[in-house]
Protein backbone atom coordinates (compact mmCIF):
# COMPACT_ATOMS: atom_id res chain seq x y z
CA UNK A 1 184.50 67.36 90.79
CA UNK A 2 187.05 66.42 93.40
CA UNK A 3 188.93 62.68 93.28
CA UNK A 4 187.64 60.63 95.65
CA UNK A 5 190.81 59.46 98.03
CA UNK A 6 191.77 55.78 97.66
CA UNK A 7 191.02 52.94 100.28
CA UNK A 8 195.17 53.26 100.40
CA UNK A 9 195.63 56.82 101.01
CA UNK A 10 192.85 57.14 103.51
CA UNK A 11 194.00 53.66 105.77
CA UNK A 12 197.71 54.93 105.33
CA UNK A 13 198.50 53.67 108.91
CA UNK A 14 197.43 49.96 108.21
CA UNK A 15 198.23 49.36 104.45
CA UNK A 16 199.86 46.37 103.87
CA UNK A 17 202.54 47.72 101.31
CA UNK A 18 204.22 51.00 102.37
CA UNK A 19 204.76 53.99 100.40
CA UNK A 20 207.80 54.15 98.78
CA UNK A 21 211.39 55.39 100.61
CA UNK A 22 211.98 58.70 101.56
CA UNK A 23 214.70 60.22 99.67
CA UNK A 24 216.23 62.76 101.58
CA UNK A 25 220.01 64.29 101.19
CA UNK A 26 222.57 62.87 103.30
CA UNK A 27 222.53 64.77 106.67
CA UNK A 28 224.63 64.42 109.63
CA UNK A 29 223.05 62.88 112.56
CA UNK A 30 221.85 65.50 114.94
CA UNK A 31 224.17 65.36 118.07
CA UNK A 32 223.29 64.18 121.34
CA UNK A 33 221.74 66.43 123.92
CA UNK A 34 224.73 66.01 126.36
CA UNK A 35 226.81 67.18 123.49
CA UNK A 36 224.13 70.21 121.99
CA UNK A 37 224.52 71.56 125.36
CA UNK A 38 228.07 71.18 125.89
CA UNK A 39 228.73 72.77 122.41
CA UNK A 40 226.52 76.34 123.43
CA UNK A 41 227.95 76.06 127.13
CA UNK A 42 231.82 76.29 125.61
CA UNK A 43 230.70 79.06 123.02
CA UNK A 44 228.88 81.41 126.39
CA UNK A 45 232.35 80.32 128.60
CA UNK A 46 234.29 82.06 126.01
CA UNK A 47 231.98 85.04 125.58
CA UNK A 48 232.08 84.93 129.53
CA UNK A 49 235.62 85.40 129.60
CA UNK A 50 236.15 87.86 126.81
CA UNK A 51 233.80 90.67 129.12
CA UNK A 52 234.00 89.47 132.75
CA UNK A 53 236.45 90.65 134.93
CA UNK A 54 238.52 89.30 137.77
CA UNK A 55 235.28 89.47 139.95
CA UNK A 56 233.46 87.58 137.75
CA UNK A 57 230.85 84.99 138.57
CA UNK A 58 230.79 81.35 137.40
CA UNK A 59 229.52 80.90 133.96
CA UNK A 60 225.42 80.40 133.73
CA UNK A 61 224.39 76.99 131.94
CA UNK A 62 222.41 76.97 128.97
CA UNK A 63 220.93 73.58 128.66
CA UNK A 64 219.16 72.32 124.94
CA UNK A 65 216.29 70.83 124.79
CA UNK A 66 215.70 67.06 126.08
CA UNK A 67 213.28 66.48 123.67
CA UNK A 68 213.91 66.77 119.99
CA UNK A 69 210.87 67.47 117.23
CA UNK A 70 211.46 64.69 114.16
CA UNK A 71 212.63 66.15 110.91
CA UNK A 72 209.56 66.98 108.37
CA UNK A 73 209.96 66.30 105.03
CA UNK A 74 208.42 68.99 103.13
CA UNK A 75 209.48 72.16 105.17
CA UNK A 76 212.37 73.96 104.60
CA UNK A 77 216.06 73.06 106.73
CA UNK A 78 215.13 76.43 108.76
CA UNK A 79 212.30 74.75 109.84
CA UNK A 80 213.89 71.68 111.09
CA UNK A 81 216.93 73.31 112.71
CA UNK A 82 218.04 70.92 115.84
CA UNK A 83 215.26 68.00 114.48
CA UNK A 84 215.92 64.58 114.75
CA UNK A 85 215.42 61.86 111.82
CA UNK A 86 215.09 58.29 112.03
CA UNK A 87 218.51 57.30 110.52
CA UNK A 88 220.01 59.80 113.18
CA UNK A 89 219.06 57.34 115.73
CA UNK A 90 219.70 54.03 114.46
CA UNK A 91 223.18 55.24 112.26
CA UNK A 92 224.51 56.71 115.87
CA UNK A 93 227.71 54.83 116.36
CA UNK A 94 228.21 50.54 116.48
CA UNK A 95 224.68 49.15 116.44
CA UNK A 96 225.06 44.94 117.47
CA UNK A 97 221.39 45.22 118.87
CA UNK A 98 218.17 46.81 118.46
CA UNK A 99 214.99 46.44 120.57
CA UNK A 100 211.89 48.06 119.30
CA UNK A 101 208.77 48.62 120.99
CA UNK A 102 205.83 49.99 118.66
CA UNK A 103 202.34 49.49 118.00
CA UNK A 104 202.57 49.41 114.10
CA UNK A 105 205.71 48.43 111.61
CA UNK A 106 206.69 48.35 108.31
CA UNK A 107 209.78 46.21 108.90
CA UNK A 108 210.93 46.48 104.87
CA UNK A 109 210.96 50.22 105.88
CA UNK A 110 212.83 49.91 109.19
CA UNK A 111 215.50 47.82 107.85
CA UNK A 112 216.66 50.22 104.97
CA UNK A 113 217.29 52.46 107.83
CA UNK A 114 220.26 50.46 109.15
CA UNK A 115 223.54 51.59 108.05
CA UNK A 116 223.97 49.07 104.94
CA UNK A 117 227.31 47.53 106.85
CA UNK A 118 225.11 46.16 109.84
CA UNK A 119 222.04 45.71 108.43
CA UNK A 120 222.30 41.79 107.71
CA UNK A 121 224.05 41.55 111.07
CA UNK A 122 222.42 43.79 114.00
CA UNK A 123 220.00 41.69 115.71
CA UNK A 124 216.92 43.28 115.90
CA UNK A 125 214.03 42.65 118.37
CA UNK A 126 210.77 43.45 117.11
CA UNK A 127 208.09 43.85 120.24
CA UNK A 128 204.33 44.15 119.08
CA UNK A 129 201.10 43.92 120.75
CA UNK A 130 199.48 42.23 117.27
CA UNK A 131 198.82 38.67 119.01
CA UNK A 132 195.18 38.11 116.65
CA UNK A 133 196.64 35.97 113.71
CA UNK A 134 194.46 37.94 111.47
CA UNK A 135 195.64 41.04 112.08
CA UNK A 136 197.16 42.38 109.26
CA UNK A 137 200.09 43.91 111.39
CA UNK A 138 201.06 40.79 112.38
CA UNK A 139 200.74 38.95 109.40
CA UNK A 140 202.68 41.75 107.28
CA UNK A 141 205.47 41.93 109.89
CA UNK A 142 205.70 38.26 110.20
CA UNK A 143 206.06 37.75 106.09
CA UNK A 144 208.72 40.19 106.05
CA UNK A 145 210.67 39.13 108.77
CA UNK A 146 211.22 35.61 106.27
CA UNK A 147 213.53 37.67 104.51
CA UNK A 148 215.25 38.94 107.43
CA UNK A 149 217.10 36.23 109.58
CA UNK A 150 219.02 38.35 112.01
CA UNK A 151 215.37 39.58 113.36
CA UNK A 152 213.01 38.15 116.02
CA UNK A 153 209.89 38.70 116.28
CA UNK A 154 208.14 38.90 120.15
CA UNK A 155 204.53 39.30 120.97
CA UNK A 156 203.95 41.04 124.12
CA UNK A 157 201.47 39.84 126.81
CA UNK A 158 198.44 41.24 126.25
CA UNK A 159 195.82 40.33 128.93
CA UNK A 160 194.07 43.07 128.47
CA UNK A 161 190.93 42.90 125.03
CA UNK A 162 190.58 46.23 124.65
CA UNK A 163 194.55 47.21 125.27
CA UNK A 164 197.09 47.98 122.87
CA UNK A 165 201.04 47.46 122.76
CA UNK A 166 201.46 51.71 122.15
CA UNK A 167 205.03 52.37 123.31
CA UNK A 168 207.32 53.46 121.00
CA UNK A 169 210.87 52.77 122.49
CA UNK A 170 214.38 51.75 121.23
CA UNK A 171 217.00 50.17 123.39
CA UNK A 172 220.19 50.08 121.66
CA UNK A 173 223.28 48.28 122.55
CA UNK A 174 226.83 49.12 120.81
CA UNK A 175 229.84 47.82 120.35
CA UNK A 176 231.38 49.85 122.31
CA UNK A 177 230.35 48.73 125.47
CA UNK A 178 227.65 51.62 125.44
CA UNK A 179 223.55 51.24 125.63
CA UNK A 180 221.38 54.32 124.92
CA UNK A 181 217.29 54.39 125.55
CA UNK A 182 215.15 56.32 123.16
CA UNK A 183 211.54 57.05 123.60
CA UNK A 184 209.59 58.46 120.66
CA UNK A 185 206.42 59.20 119.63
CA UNK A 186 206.23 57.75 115.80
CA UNK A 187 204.56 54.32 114.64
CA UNK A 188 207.56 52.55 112.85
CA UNK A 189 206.12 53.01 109.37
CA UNK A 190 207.36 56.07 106.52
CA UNK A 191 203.93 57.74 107.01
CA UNK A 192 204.76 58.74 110.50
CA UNK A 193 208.73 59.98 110.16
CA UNK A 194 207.59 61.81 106.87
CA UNK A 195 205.03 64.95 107.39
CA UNK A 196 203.67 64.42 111.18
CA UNK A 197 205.12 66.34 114.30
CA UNK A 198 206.86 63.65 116.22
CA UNK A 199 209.49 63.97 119.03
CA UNK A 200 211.66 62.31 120.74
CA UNK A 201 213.99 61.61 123.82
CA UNK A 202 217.35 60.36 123.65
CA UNK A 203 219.28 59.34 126.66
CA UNK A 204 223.06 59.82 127.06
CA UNK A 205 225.08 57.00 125.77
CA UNK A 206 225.12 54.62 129.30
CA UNK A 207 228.51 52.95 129.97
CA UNK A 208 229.02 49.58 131.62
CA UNK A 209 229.31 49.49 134.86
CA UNK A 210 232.08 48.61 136.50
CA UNK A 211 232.92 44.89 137.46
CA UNK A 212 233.59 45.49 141.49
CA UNK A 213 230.71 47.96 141.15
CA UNK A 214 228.80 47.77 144.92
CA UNK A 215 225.14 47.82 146.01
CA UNK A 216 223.79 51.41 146.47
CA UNK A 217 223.23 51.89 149.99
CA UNK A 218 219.44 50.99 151.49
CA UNK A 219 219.54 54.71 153.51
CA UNK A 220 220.75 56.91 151.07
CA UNK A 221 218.17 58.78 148.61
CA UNK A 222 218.00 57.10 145.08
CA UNK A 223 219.74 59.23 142.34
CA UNK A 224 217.90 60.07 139.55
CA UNK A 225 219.06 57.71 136.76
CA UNK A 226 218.97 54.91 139.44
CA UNK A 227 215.37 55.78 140.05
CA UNK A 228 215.01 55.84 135.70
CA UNK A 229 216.48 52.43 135.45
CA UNK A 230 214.90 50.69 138.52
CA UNK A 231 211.64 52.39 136.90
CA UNK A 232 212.32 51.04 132.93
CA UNK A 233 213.37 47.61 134.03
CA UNK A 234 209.81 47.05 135.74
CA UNK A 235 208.65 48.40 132.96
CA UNK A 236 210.65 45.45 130.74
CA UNK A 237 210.01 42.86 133.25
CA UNK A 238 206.02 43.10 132.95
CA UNK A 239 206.31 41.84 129.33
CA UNK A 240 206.14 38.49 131.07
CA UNK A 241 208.63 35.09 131.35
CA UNK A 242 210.49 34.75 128.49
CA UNK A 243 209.36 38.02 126.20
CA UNK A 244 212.03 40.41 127.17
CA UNK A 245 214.15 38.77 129.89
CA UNK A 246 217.49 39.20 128.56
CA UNK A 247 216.98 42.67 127.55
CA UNK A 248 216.30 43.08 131.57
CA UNK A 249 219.60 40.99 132.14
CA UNK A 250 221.62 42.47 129.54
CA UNK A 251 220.33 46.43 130.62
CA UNK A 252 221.06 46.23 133.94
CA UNK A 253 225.09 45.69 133.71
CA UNK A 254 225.05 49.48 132.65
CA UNK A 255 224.97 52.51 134.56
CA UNK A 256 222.01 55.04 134.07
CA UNK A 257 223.77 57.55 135.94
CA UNK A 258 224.05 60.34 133.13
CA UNK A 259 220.41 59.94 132.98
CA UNK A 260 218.38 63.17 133.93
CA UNK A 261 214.66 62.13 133.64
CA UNK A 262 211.51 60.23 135.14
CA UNK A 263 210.28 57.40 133.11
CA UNK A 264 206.59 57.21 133.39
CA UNK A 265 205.00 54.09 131.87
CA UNK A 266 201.81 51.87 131.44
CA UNK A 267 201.41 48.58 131.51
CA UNK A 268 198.19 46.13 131.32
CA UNK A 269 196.66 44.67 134.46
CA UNK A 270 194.34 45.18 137.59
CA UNK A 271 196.27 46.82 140.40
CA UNK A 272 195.33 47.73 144.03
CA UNK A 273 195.77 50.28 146.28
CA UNK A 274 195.76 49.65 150.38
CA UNK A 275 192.90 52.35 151.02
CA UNK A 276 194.13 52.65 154.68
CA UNK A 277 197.88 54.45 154.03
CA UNK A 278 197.27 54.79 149.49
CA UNK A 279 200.01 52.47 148.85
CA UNK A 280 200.34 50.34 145.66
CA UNK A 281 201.18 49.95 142.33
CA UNK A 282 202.90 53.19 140.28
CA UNK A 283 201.30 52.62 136.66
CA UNK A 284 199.14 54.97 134.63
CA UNK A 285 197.79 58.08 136.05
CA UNK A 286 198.47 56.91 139.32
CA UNK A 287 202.65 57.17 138.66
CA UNK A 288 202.48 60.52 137.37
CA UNK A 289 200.40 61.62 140.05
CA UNK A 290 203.51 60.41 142.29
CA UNK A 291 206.45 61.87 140.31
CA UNK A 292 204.54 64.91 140.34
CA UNK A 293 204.62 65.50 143.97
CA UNK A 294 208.07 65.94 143.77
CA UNK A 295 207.90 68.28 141.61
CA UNK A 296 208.11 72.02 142.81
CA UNK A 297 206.47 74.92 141.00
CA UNK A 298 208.16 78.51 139.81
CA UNK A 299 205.10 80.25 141.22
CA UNK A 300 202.92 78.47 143.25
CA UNK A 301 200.47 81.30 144.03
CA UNK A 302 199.73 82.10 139.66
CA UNK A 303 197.40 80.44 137.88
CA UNK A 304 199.52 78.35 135.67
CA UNK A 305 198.08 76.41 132.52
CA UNK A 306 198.56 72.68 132.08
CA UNK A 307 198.54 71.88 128.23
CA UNK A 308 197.19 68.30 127.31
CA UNK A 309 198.01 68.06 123.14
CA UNK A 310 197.25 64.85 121.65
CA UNK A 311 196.59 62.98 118.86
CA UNK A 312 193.70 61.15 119.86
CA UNK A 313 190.86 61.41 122.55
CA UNK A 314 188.75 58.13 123.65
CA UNK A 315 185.34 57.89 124.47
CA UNK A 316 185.29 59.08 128.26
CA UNK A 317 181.35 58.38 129.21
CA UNK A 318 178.94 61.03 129.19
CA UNK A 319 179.72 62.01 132.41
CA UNK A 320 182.57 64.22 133.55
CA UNK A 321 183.99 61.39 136.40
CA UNK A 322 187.52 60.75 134.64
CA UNK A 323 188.74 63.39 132.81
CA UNK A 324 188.63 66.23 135.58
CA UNK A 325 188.48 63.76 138.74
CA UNK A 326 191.42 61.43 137.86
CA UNK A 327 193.44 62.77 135.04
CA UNK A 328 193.51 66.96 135.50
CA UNK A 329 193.31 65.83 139.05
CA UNK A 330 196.38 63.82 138.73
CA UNK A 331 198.13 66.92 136.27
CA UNK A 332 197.78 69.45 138.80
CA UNK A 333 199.98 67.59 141.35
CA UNK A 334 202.68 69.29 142.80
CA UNK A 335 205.02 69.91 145.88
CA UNK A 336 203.40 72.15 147.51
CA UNK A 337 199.64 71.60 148.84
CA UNK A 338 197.22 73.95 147.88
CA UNK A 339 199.04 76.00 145.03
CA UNK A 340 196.91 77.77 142.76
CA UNK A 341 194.80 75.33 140.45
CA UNK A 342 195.79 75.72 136.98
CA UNK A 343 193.99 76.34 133.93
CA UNK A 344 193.54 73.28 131.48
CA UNK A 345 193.75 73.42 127.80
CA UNK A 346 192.96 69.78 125.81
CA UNK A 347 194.99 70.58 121.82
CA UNK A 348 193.37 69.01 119.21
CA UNK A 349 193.38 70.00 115.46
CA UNK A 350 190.32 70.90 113.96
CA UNK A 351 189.01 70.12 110.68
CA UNK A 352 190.25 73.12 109.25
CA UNK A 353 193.59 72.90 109.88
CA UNK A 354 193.91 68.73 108.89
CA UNK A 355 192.80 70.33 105.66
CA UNK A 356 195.39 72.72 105.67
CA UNK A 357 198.34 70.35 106.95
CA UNK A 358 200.85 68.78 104.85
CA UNK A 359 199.37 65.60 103.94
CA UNK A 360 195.51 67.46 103.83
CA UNK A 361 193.28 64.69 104.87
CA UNK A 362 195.31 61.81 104.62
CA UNK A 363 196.81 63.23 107.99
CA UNK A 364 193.53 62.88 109.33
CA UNK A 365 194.14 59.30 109.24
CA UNK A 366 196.09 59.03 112.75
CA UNK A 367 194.08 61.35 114.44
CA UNK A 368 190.75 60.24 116.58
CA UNK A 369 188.06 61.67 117.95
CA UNK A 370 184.50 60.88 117.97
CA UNK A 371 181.58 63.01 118.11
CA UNK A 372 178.18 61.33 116.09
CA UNK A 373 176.48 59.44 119.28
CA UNK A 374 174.62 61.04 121.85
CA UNK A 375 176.83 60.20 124.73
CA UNK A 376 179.81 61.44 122.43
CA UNK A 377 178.35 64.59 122.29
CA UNK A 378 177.59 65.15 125.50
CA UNK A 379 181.45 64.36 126.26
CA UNK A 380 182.34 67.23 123.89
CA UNK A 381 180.06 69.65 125.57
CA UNK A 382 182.29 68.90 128.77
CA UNK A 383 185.31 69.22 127.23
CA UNK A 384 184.92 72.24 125.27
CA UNK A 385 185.88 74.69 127.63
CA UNK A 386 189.50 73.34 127.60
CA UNK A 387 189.52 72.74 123.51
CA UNK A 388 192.48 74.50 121.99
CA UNK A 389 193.48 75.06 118.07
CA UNK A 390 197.19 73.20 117.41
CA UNK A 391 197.86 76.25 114.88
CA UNK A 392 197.81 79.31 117.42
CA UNK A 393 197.77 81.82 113.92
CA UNK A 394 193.47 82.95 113.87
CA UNK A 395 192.15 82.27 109.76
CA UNK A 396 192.27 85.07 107.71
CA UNK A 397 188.76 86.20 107.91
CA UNK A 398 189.69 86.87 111.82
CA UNK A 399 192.83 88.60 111.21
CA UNK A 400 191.89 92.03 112.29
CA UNK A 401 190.53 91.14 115.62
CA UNK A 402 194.25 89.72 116.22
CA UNK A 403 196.20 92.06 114.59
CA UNK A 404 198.25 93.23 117.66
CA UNK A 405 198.82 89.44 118.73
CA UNK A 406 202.45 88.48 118.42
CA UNK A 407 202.79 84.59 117.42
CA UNK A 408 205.54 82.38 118.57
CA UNK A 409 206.34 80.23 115.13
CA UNK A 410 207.13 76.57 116.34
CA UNK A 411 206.75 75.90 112.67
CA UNK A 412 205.12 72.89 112.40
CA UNK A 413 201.17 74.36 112.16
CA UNK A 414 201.00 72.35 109.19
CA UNK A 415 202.67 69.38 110.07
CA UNK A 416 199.77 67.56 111.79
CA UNK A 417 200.54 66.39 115.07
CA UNK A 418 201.11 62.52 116.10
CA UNK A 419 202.95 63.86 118.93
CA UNK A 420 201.84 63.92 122.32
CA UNK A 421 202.71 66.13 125.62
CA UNK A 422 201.50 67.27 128.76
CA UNK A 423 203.29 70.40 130.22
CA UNK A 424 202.47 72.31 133.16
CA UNK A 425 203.47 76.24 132.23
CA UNK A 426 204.14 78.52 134.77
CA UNK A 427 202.28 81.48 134.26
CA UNK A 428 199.06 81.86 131.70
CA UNK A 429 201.58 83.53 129.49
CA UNK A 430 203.36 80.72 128.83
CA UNK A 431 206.41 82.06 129.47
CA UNK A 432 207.75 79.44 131.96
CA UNK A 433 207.72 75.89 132.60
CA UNK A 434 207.43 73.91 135.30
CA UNK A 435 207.34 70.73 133.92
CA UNK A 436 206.69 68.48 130.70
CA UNK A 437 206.03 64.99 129.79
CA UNK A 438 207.20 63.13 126.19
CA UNK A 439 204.68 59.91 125.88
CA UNK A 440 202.81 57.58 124.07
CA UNK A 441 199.58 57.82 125.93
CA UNK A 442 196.77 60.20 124.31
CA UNK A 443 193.63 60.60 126.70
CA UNK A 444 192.09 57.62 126.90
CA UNK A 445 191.06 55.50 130.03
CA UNK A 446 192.57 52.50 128.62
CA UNK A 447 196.28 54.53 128.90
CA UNK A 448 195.83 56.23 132.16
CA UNK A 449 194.13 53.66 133.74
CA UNK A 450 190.74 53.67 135.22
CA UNK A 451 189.18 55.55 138.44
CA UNK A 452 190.00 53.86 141.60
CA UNK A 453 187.03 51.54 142.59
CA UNK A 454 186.18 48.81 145.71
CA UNK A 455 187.20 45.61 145.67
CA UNK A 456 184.31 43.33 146.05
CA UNK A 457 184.51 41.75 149.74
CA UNK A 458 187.53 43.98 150.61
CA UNK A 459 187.02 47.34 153.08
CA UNK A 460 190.62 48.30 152.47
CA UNK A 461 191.34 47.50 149.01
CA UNK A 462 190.74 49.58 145.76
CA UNK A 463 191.31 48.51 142.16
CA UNK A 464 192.69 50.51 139.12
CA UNK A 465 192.79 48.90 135.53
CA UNK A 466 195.15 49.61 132.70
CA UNK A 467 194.86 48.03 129.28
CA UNK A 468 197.48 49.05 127.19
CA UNK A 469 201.20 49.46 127.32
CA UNK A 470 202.35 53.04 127.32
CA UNK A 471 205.71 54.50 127.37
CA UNK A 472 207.13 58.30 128.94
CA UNK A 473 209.65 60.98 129.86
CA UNK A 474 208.82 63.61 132.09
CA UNK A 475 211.80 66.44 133.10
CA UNK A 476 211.66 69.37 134.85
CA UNK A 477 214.12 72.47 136.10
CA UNK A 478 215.33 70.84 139.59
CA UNK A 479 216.23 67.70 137.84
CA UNK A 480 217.82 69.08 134.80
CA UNK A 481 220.06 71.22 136.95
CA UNK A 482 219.04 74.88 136.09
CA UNK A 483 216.34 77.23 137.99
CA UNK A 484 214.19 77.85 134.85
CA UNK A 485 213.03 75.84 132.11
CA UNK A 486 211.39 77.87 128.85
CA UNK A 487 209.64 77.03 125.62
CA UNK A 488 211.90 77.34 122.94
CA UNK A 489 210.92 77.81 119.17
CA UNK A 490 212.40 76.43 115.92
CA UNK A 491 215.59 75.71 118.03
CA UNK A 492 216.87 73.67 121.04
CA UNK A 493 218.54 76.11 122.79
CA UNK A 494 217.06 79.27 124.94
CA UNK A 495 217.90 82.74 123.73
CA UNK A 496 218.92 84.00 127.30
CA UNK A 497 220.45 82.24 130.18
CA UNK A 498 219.14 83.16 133.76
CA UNK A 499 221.58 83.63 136.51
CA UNK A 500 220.84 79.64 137.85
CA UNK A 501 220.79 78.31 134.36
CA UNK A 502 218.26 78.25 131.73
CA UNK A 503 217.15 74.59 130.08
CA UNK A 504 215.25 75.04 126.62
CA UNK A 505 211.79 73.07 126.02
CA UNK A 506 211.49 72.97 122.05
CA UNK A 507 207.50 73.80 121.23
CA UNK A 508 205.87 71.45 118.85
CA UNK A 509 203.05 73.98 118.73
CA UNK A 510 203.08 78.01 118.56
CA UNK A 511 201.75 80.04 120.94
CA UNK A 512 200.23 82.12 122.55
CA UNK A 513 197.40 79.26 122.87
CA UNK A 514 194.16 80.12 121.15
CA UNK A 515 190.98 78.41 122.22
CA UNK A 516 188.19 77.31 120.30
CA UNK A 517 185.34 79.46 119.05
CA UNK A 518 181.80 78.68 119.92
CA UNK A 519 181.50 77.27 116.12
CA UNK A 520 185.07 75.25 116.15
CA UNK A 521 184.53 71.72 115.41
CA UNK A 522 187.30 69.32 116.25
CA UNK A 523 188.47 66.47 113.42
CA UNK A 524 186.88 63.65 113.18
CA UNK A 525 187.98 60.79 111.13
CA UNK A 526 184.65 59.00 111.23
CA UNK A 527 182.93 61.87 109.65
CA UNK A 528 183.05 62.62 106.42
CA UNK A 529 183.05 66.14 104.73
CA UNK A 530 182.40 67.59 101.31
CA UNK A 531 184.91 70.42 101.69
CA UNK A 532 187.92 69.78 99.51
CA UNK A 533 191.89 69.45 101.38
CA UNK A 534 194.47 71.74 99.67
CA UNK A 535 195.25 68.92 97.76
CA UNK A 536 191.89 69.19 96.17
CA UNK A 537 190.66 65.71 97.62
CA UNK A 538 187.46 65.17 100.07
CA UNK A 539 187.13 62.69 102.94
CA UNK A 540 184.35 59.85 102.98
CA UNK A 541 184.33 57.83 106.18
């Protein structure tokens, strides 16, 4: 008869002691993405030179990926080729300050991941959503912090009941007169850097800027990494009066030039919208809706598919009026008017393959979907259509059927995903892409924000609310600097370079996609089930 899983191993996100330290080998930080790409473009420049001749054209530009899986512990180093740990980030050069924005911490853990020479002097800013005294976040993080006087602790507003603080976000500041912005996807506790797919995006290192430097001119467009820090410091500055004011003061003496992305973020509150001209806030669904209209698309007459993989999926209603009408509706946003409507696919792991992932149920633990009530399942029998398996390889006993199916390996099918991303592919193939997004924010109301409504007593005014704090990167060809942008597997870089420069996209999950079958049941952590993990244990909810 199986073991029944302990109260610890099956609340592994909120346990009050953590499990014990990884112990990995000593690895060399993975390197930057400004210098990943420069490394490849100097190895093609040479090849380049060795075969063209005196005609030649200019060099094509290989570009890695902006967003970097996290390393997983129990795979192989083929498997995490180009992966990014945790000491990676906060061992990269001088550290004299840390901010970190997460929902959950283990801040015993996070410490020991300071290089031992600054770890009793880097101050370290510790920004939580945990205001309830009870909560046992809050009181674990507070009785650690005793031991730990170079960090502060700093509750963010939270106006919202039902809201959450769910960025995950460092701002570091070095020595060297340098800042660097990283936005993740992993609670700061062992569980989540261990065995889960993660990711993350790491700016370029951002110098100070100069002392004489001028105002940019009110006429001329905004560049890019203007636009990302005008964006992030809103972002900061919503925190409220003396949460995160200096880190606005101190972050915006530094120039945000090198940056090549489009911060999209969430924050708590009841915004309007003037009805007559749709001008307001730029929060939630309503922001990416915006950037996206900027964005163009590689073939704007094909079908493309827009790919929404998450790690959890909120209770909706039991009517289809906010996942299709605000959210896809958002997603399919693009330059052009009236391009081809794509297809939508929703990943979610089923209960099969939580069974099957590293950690066999205990995975299960950060993943959330709910299915027992009536108006949950009528909210499943809407979204079914666009359900999609993470692991793209069909079970055994459906082998044949595939047999002639050629599977792109992102190898991490068994590293259950924490991760999140929304990415617009070209073509049903998946061969292209036209854009994708690195957040926080799983599909849930409270992230996106709610359905525009009337104001009471107002003609002209309509109303969005967002509850929880949400943080994400969105890139795309034009604004990386190449033509194409493709899904790249167990690597950062792209195989082949097109003639206007190819950026990578490294693929958490494999493809091609495979939907669910009529009988595919997505995971539920509120459910129990008698079938046994690979680790021999069942799951009682």
């Amino acid at each position: 008869m199986s073991k029944k899983p302990s109260p610890r191993e099956l609340e592994s996100l909120h346990a009050p002691v953590s499990p014990p330290m990884l112990k990995r080998k000593a690895r060399s930080p993975t390197p930057p993405l400004e210098r990943r790409s420069g490394e490849r473009r100097a190895r093609m420049e040479k090849e380049d030179e060795r075969n063209r001749g005196p005609m030649a054209a200019k060099p094509r530009v290989g570009v890695a990926s902006p967003f970097q899986l996290t390393r997983i512990d129990e795979l192989p180093e083929s498997e995490n080729v180009d992966a990014v740990g945790i000491r990676d980030i906060l061992r990269r050069g001088p550290l004299k300050e840390v901010w970190m924005f997460n929902y959950l911490f283990d801040l015993d853990w996070v410490m020991n991941q300071f290089d031992p020479e600054v770890k009793d002097t880097v101050k370290v800013r510790i920004v939580h959503g945990s205001w309830k005294r009870e909560d046992s976040n809050r009181v674990r993080i507070h009785t650690q912090a005793e031991s730990y006087p170079n960090v502060k602790l700093i509750c963010a507003f939270m106006p919202e009941p039902y809201g959450t603080h769910h960025s995950k976000m460092f701002v570091l500041f070095r020595t060297d007169d340098h800042a660097q912005v990283v936005i993740h996807t992993a609670n700061m506790i062992p569980f989540d850097w261990e065995n889960m797919t993660q990711a993350a995006w790491q700016s370029p290192l951002l110098p100070l800027l100069p002392q004489d430097h001028g105002a940019p001119s009110a006429r001329a467009p905004i560049p890019v990494g203007q636009q990302f820090k005008t964006d992030i410091l809103a972002y900061f500055s919503a925190y409220g009066e003396g949460r995160t004011d200096f880190l606005t003061a101190q972050l915006s003496r530094y120039s945000f030039d090198p940056v090549k992305a489009v911060f999209v973020g969430s924050v708590p509150g009841k915004f309007h919208i003037d009805a007559s001209n749709g001008k307001g806030y730029e929060w939630g669904w309503r922001r990416l809706a915006s950037v996206l209209r900027k964005v163009p698309l590689r073939s704007p007459n094909v079908k493309g598919s827009v790919v929404v993989q998450v790690s959890s999926i909120a209770t909706l209603g039991s009517k289809n009026t906010w996942l299709s009408p605000v959210l896809f509706a958002g997603l399919k946003r693009s330059k052009l008017a009236g391009s081809a409507e794509p297809k939508f696919h929703v990943m979610f792991p089923t209960a099969d393959e939580i069974r099957e992932s590293l950690n066999g149920y205990r995975s299960g633990s950060s993943l959330h979907m709910k299915f027992q009530s009536p108006a949950q399942q009528l909210q499943l029998g809407y979204m079914r259509r666009h359900l999609t398996h993470w692991d793209p390889n069909p079970p055994p006993n459906n082998q044949s059927s595939s047999s002639s199916l050629v599977i792109k390996d992102a190898g991490r099918a068994r590293a259950a995903p924490h991760i999140k991303t929304y990415i617009r592919f070209s073509d049903t193939d998946c061969t292209h892409i036209d854009w994708a997004l690195l957040t926080s924010a799983n599909i849930s109301i409270q992230a996106w924000g709610s359905a525009e409504k009337d104001t009471i007593g107002s003609a002209n005014r309509r109303e969005v609310r967002i509850c929880s704090y949400e943080a994400g990167v969105l890139v795309y060809p034009e604004i990386l600097g190449v033509e194409e942008m493709v899904p790249t597997f167990k690597k950062d870089s792209p195989d082949e370079i097109g003639d206007g420069g190819t950026a990578g996209l490294r693929m958490p999950y494999g493809l091609p996609l495979r939907k669910y079958a009529p009988n595919d049941m997505p995971w539920c952590a509120s459910k129990s089930y008698s079938d046994v993990d690979w680790l021999g244990q069942k799951w009682e909810a």
